[in-house]
Protein backbone atom coordinates (compact mmCIF):
# COMPACT_ATOMS: atom_id res chain seq x y z
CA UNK A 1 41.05 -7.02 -10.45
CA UNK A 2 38.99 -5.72 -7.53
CA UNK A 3 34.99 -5.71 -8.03
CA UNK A 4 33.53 -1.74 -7.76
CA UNK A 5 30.70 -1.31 -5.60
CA UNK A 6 27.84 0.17 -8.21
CA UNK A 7 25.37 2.73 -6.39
CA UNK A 8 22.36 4.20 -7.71
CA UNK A 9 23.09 7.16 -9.19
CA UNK A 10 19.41 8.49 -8.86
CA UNK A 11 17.02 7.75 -6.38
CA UNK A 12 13.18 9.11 -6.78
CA UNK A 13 11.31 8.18 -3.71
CA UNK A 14 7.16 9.27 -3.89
CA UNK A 15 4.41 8.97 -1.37
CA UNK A 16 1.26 10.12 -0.10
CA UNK A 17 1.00 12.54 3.21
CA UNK A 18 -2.20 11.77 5.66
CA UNK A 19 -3.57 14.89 3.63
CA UNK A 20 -3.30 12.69 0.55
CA UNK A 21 -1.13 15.32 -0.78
CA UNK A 22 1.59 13.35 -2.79
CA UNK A 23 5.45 14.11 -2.33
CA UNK A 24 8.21 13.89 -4.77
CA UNK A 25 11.86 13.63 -3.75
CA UNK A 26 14.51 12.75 -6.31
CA UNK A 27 18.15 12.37 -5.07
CA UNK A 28 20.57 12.60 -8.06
CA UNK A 29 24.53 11.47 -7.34
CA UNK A 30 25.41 8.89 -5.19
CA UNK A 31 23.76 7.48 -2.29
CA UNK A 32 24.54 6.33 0.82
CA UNK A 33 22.25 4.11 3.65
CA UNK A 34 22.58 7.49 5.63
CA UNK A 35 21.28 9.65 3.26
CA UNK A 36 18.33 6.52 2.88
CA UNK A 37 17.55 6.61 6.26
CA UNK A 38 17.13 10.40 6.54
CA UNK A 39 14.86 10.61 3.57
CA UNK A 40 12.70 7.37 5.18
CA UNK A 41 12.70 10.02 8.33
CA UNK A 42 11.14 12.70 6.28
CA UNK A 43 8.42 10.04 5.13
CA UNK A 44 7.72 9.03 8.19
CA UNK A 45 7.24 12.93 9.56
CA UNK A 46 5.53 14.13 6.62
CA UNK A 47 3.26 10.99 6.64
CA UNK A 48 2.07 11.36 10.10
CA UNK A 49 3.96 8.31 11.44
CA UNK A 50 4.22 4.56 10.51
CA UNK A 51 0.66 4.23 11.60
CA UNK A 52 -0.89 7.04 9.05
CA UNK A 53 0.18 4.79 5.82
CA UNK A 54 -2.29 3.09 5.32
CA UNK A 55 -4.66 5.83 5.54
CA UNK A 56 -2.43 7.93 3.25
CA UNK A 57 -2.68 5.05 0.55
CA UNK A 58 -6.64 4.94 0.90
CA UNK A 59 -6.42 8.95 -0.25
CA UNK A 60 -3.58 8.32 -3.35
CA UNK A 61 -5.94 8.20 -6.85
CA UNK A 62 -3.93 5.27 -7.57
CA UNK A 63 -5.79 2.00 -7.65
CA UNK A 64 -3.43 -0.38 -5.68
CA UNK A 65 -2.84 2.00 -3.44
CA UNK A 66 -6.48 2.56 -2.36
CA UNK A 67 -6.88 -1.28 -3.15
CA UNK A 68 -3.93 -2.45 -0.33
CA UNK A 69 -5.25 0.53 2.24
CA UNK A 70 -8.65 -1.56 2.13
CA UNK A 71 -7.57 -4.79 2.30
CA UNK A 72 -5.25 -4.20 5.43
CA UNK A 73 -7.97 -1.64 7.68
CA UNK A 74 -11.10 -3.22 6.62
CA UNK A 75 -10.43 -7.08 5.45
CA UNK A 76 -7.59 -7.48 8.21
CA UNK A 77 -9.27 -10.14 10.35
CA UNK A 78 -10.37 -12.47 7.93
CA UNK A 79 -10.09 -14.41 4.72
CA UNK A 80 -10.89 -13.01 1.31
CA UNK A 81 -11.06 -14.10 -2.13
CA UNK A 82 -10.00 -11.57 -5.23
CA UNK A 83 -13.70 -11.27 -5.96
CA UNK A 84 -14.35 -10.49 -2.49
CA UNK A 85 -11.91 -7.52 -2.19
CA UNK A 86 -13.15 -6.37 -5.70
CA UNK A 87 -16.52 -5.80 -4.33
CA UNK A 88 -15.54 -4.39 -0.98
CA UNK A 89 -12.82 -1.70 -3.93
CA UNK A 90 -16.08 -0.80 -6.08
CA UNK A 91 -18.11 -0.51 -3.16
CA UNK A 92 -15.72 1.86 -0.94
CA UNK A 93 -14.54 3.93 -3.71
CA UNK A 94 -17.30 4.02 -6.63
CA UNK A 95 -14.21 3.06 -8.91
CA UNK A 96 -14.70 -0.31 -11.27
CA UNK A 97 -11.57 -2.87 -10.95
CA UNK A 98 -11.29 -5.71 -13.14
CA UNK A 99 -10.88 -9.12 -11.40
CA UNK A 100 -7.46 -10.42 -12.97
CA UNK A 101 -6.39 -6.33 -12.05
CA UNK A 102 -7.28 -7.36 -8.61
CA UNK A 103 -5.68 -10.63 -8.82
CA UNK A 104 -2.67 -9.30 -9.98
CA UNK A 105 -2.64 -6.52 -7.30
CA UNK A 106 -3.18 -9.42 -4.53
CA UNK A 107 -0.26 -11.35 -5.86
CA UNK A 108 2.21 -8.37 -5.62
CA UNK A 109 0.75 -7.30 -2.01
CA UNK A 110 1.46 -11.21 -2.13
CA UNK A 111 5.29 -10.88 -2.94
CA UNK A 112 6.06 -7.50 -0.03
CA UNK A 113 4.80 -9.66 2.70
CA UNK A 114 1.45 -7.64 3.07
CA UNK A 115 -0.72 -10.85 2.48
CA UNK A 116 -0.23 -14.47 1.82
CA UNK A 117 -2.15 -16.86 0.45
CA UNK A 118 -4.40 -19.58 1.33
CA UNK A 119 -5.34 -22.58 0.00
CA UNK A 120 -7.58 -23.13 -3.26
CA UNK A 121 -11.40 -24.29 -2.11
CA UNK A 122 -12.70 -23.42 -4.99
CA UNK A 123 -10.66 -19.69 -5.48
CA UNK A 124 -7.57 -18.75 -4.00
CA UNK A 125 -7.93 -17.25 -0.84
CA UNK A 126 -5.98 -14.06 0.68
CA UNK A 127 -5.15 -13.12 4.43
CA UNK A 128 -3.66 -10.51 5.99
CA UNK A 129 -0.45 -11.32 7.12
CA UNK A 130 -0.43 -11.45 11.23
CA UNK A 131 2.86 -9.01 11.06
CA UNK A 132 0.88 -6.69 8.97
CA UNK A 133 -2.23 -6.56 11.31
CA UNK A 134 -0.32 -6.05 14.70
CA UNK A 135 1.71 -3.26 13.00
CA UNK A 136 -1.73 -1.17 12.29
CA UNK A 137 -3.89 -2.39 14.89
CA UNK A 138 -3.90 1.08 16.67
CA UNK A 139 -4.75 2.62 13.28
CA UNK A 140 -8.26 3.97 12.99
CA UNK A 141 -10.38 2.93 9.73
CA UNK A 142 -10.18 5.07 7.07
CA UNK A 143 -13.74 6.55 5.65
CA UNK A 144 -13.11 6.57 2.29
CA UNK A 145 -14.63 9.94 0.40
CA UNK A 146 -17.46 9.03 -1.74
CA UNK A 147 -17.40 9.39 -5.48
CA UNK A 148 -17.52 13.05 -7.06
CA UNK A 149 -20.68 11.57 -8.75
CA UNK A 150 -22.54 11.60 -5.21
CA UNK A 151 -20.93 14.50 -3.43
C-alpha cells in the first residue's frame, strides 16, 4: 500500500514590514513549494529586502523579536553573556526582560543558526554566528524609539 504525501492544509505566514507594520497571510488548501516561494517573494518586497529584517524585528512589540534585532546589529562583533544582552534589551527599549526569558530566547536564536554558543567561563557565552554577520553587514543600525514614558 503506497505511502500519501500529507501537505499542510493551512499555512499562516506573519511578519513585520520596515514600517513595523505587521502582515498577516493565511493560505488555506493545499500547498505547494511554488506557492511558498511566491509568498517568501512578497516578504521579501513588502519587507524592504533581506537586508531590512532585522530592522523590521527591532520595530515588532514582540520581545524576541526586538531581543534577536539587537543582538545581531548591535552585539554582532563580539561575545555576550545572557546578562549582557539583557542589559543592552532594557537599555535600548525601556522594556524589563527576565534573565532565564533571555536565556531561553538565546537558546532558540541558538537552535535557527542565528548564534551559537561558547564555552562556560563562568556563564555561557553567545556569538553571532559569522554567516549571520556577513549576511547584514551592509545593514545600517537600527535606533530603537525610546519608551512612550520619555517621548
Amino acid at each position: 500500500m503506497g505511502r500519501k504525501s500529507l501537505k499542510p492544509r493551512r499555512l499562516k505566514l506573519e511578519f513585520y514590514d520596515n514600517d513595523g507594520v505587521r502582515h498577516s497571510v493565511t493560505v488555506d488548501g493545499p500547498v505547494s513549494r511554488e506557492k511558498i516561494g511566491k509568498l517568501l517573494d512578497l516578504v521579501e518586497i513588502m519587507s524592504g529586502g533581506p537586508k531590512m529584517a532585522s530592522v523590521a524585528l527591532g520595530s515588532s512589540p514582540r520581545k524576541y523579536d526586538r531581543l534577536a534585532s539587537l543582538i545581531v546589529t548591535q552585539l554582532k562583533n563580539e561575545e555576550f553573556t545572557a546578562a549582557q544582552a539583557k542589559k543592552a534589551f532594557e537599555e535600548a527599549y525601556g522594556d524589563r526582560l527576565t534573565l532565564s526569558t533571555v536565556a531561553t530566547y538565546l537558546s532558540r536564536l541558538a537552535e535557527r543558526g542565528i548564534v551559537e554558543r561558547g564555552a562556560e567561563r563562568p556563564h555561557l557565552h553567545y556569538r553571532v554566528k559569522r554567516e549571520e554577520v556577513e549576511r547584514q553587514h551592509l545593514l545600517p543600525l537600527p535606533r530603537p524609539s525610546p519608551p512612550p514614558s520619555e517621548q
